[in-house]
Structure formats: C-alpha cells, structure tokens
Protein backbone atom coordinates (compact mmCIF):
# COMPACT_ATOMS: atom_id res chain seq x y z
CA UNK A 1 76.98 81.84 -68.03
CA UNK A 2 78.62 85.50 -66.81
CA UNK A 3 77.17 86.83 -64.12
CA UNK A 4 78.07 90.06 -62.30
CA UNK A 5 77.72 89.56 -58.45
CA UNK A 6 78.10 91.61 -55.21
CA UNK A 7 79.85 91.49 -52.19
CA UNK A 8 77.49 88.90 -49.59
CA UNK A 9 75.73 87.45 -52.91
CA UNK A 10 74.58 83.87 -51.34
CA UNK A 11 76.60 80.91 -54.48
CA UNK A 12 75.24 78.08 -52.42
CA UNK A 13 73.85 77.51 -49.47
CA UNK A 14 74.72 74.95 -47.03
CA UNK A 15 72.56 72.14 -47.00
CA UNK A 16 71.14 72.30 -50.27
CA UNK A 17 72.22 70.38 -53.49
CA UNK A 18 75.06 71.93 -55.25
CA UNK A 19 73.79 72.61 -58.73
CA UNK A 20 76.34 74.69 -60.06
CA UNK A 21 79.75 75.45 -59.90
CA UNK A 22 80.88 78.77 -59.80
CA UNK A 23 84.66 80.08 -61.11
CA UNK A 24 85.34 83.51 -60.00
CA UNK A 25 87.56 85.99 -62.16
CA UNK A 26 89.75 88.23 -61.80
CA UNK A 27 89.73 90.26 -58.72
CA UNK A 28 86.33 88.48 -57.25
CA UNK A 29 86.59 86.34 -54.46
CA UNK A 30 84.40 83.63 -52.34
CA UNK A 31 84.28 82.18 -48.93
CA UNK A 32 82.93 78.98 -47.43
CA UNK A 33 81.63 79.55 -44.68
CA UNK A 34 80.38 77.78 -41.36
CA UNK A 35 77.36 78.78 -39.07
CA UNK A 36 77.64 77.71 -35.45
CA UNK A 37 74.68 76.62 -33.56
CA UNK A 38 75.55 78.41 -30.75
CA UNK A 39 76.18 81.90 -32.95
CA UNK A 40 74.61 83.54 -36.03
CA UNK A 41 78.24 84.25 -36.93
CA UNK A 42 79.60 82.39 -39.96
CA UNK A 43 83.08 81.74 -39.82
CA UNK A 44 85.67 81.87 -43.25
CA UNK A 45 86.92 78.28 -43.33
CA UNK A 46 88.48 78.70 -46.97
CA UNK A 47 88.91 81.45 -49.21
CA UNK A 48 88.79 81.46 -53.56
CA UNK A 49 89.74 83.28 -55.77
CA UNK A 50 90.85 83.26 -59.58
CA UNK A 51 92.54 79.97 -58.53
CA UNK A 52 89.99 78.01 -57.61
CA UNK A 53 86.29 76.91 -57.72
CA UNK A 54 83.08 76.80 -56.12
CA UNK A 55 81.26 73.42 -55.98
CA UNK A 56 83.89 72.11 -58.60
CA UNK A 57 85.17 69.42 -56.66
CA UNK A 58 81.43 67.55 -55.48
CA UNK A 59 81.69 64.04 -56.73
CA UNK A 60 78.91 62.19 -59.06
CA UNK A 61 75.23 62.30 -57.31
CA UNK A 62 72.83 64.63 -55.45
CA UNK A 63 74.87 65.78 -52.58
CA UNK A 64 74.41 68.55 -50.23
CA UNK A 65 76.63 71.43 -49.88
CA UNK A 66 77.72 71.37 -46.36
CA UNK A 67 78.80 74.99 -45.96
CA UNK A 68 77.52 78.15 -47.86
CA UNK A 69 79.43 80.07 -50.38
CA UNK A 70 79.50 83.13 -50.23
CA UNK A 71 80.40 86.54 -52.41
CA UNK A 72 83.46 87.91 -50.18
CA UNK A 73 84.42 90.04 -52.98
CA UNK A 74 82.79 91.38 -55.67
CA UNK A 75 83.21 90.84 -59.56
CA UNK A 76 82.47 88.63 -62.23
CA UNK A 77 81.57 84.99 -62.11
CA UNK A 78 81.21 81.91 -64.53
CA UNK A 79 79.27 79.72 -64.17
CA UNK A 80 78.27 76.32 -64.88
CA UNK A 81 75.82 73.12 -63.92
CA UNK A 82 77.98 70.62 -62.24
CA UNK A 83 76.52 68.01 -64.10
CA UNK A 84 77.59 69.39 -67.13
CA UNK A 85 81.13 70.14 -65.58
CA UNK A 86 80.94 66.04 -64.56
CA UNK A 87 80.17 65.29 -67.91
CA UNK A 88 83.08 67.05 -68.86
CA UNK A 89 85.25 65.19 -66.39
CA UNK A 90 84.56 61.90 -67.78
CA UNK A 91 85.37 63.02 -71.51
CA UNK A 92 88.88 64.76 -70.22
CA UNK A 93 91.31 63.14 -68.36
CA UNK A 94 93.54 66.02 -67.88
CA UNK A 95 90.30 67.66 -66.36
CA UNK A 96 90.07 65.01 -64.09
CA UNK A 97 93.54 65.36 -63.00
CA UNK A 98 93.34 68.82 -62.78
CA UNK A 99 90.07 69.16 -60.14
CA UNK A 100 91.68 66.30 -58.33
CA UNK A 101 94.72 68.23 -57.57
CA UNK A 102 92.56 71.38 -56.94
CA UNK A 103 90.90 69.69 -54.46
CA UNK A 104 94.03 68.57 -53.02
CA UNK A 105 94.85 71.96 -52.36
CA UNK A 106 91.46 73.12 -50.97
CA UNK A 107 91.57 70.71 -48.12
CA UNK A 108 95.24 71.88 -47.40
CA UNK A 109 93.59 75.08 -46.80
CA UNK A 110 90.77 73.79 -44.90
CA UNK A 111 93.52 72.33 -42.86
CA UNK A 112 96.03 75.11 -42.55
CA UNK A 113 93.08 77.20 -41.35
CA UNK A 114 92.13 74.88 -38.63
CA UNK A 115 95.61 74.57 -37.10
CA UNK A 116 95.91 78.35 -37.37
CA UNK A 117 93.10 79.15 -35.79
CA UNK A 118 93.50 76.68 -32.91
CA UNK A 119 97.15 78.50 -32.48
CA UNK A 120 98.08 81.93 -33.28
CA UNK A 121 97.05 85.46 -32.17
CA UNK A 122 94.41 87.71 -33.73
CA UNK A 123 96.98 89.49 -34.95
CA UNK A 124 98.68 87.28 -37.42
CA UNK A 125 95.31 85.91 -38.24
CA UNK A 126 94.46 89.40 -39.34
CA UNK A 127 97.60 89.81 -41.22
CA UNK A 128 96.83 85.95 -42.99
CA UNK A 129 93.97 87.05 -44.09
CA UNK A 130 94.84 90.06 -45.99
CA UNK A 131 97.63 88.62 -47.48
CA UNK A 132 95.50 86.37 -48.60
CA UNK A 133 93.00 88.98 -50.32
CA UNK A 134 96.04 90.54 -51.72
CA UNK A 135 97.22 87.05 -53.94
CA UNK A 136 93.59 86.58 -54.65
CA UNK A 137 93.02 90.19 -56.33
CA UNK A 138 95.83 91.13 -57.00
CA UNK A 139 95.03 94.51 -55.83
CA UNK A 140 96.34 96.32 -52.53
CA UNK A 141 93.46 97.77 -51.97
CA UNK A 142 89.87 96.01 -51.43
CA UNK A 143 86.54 96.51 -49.71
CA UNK A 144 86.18 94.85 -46.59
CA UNK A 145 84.86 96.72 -43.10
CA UNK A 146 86.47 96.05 -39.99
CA UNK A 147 83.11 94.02 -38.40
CA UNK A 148 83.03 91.97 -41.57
CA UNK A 149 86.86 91.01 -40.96
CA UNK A 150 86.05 90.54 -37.64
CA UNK A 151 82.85 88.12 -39.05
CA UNK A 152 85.83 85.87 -41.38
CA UNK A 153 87.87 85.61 -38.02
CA UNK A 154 85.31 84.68 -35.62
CA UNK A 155 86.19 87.51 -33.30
CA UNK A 156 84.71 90.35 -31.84
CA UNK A 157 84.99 93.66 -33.29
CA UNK A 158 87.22 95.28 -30.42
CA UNK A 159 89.67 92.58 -31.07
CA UNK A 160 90.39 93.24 -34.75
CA UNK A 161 89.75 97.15 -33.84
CA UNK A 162 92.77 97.14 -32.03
CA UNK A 163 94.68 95.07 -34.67
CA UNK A 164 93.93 97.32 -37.48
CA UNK A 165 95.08 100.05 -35.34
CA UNK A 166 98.27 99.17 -34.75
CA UNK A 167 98.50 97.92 -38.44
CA UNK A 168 97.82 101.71 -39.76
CA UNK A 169 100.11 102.90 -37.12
CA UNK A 170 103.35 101.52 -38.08
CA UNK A 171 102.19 102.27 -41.49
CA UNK A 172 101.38 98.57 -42.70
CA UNK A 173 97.77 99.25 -43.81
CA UNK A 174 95.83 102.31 -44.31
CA UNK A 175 91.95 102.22 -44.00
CA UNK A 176 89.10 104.41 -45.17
CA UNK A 177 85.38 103.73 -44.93
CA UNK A 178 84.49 100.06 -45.79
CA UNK A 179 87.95 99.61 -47.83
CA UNK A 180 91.39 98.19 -46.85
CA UNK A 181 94.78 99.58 -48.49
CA UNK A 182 98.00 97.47 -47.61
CA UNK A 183 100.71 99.44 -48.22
CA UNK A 184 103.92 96.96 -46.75
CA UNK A 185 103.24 93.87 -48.10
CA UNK A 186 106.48 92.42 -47.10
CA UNK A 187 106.16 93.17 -43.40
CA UNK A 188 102.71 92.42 -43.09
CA UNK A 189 103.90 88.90 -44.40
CA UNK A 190 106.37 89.30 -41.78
CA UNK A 191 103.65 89.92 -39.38
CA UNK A 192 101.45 87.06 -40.10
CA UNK A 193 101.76 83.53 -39.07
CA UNK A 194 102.79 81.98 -41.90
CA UNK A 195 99.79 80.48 -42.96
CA UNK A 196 99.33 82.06 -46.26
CA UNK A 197 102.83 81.57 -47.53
CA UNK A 198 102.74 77.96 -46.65
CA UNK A 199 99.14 77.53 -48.55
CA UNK A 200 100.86 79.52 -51.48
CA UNK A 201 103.61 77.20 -51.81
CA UNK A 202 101.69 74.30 -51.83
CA UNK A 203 99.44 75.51 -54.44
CA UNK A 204 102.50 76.38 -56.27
CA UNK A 205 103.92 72.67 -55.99
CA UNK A 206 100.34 71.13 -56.46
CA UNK A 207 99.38 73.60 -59.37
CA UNK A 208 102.09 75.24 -60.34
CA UNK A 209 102.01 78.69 -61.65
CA UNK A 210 98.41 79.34 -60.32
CA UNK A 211 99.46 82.57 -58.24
CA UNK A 212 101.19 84.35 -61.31
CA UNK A 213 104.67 86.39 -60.27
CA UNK A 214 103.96 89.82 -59.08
C-alpha cells in the first residue's frame, strides 16, 4: 500500500505490536524516537530515510515496538504487514541477507548516536543532524522549525537558537519560517562531529551504494 503522510504522522507507537513495516521514499523521512519519564520530550535516537525501514527488522512473533516512529519528514510511504514481509524472508535468502545487514547498520546508528550525544557540543550535534537530513532527501532545503530541532536533540530551544544563529551568520545555513536551507555543505560537514560521515561510510561498506553519489 502507498500512502501519503505528514510531517508528526504517528508509524508505530512504542509499546504496541509492530504490524507493519513502513519504507519511506524519496525525500520522506522517519525517526525513532524515545520518551523520558521524567520529560514529555521525545528524543531522535535514529533517523530513516530512502535507505532504510520501519519495523523491517522485528524478528518472527508478536513483539512490541519499543520506541515510536515517527513522520520527521513528509512524503510518500509503502507499506506492508510484517508478516507478510516475514513470509517473504523465509522464501528469499538474499532478502534475508539483505534486512540482516540493514539491521546491522541501524544499530551502528543507534550506537553512533549514543556516543555522540554523551560527547560533543550542541553545535556539531546540530550540524550532524542536518547533514543527515541532507543524505536522506537529497534536498538542501527541508522543513524543520528550530523547537522541533531542538525536540530531535534533547535541548532547549535557546541552545539550538544560538546555534542556528551563528550557522546563518557565517553563511552555512539560511532559515525562513518552519524551513531549513543549507547552503555550505562542505563546511557544515566540517563543522559537525563526525558522526554522520562515519554512519555514511559504514552504510556504504555494509550496503554499498545505498547513499547514491551526489
């Protein structure tokens, strides 16, 4: 099934059993996301795009989803029951082979975010995170508002206020209402951690050819 879906659209929510899995195209883009107890704030743990999939990797059996997807970027989504999409595991072995290295590199993720946000600055985490929006859409320019950035990160809005700031000022990124344009991508690479690059060459290795050459 197509579906069209918007930008906060709910693909599964934590706790509940993951019925379907959910491929978005082209430009669209989903987060998993955490909820603290101690904060309504849900926190970006991993980010997919056209590479990737959403309740793909869930073995055989009615398990739980432990953190909710959600729509970080609108566009257009397949979708299919994960049962079928099991059944279709055990009748391809390249399939098999295939998920299994996807979800290879979806836990490096899950793991390159945890180190980076137990280390570096705001700053480069702002800069990781747009990079990685750019490889995802393949666009330079996407809708995102500074307090929903601030959301992904886990930090407040002053925080990533002053990032952007500085960002536009040396003429990085430009901003107008509720959209992101980055206009350097090179230095803001420069500016980030690291992160994304070393995510991007995994994928590469794991899957190669998965983020296509721009």
């Amino acid at each position: 099934m197509v579906l069209d879906l918007k930008q906060n659209d709910v693909l599964q929510p934590a706790g509940e059993e993951v019925i379907h899995t959910w491929f978005p195209c082209g430009p669209a883009m989903a987060a998993f996301c955490i909820t603290m107890n101690d904060s309504a704030t849900a926190v970006e743990v991993a980010l997919v795009g056209c590479e990737g999939a959403i309740g793909g990797i869930v073995s055989n059996g009615h398990l739980p989803a432990y953190s909710t997807a959600q729509v970080r970027y609108g566009g257009r989504f397949l979708r299919i029951k994960t049962s079928a999409l099991e059944q279709a595991k055990l009748d391809s072995l390249t399939l098999r082979h295939w998920f299994s290295r996807y979800s290879d590199c979806l836990l490096a993720q899950v793991f390159q975010t945890a180190a980076c946000n137990a280390t570096h600055t705001i700053s480069q985490r702002t800069a990781k995170w747009l990079l990685a929006a750019v490889s995802r859409t393949h666009s330079s320019e996407f809708a995102m508002t500074q307090e929903q950035l601030a959301q992904v990160l886990g930090v407040g809005r002053t925080f990533v206020t002053r990032v952007v700031a500085r960002l536009r000022d040396e003429g990085i990124i430009a901003t107008r209402r509720g959209v992101f344009i980055v206009k350097d991508e090179q230095v803001l690479r420069d500016t980030s951690c690291g992160c994304t690059t070393a995510i991007e060459d995994h994928y590469d290795t794991v899957m190669h050819g998965i983020y296509p050459a721009t």
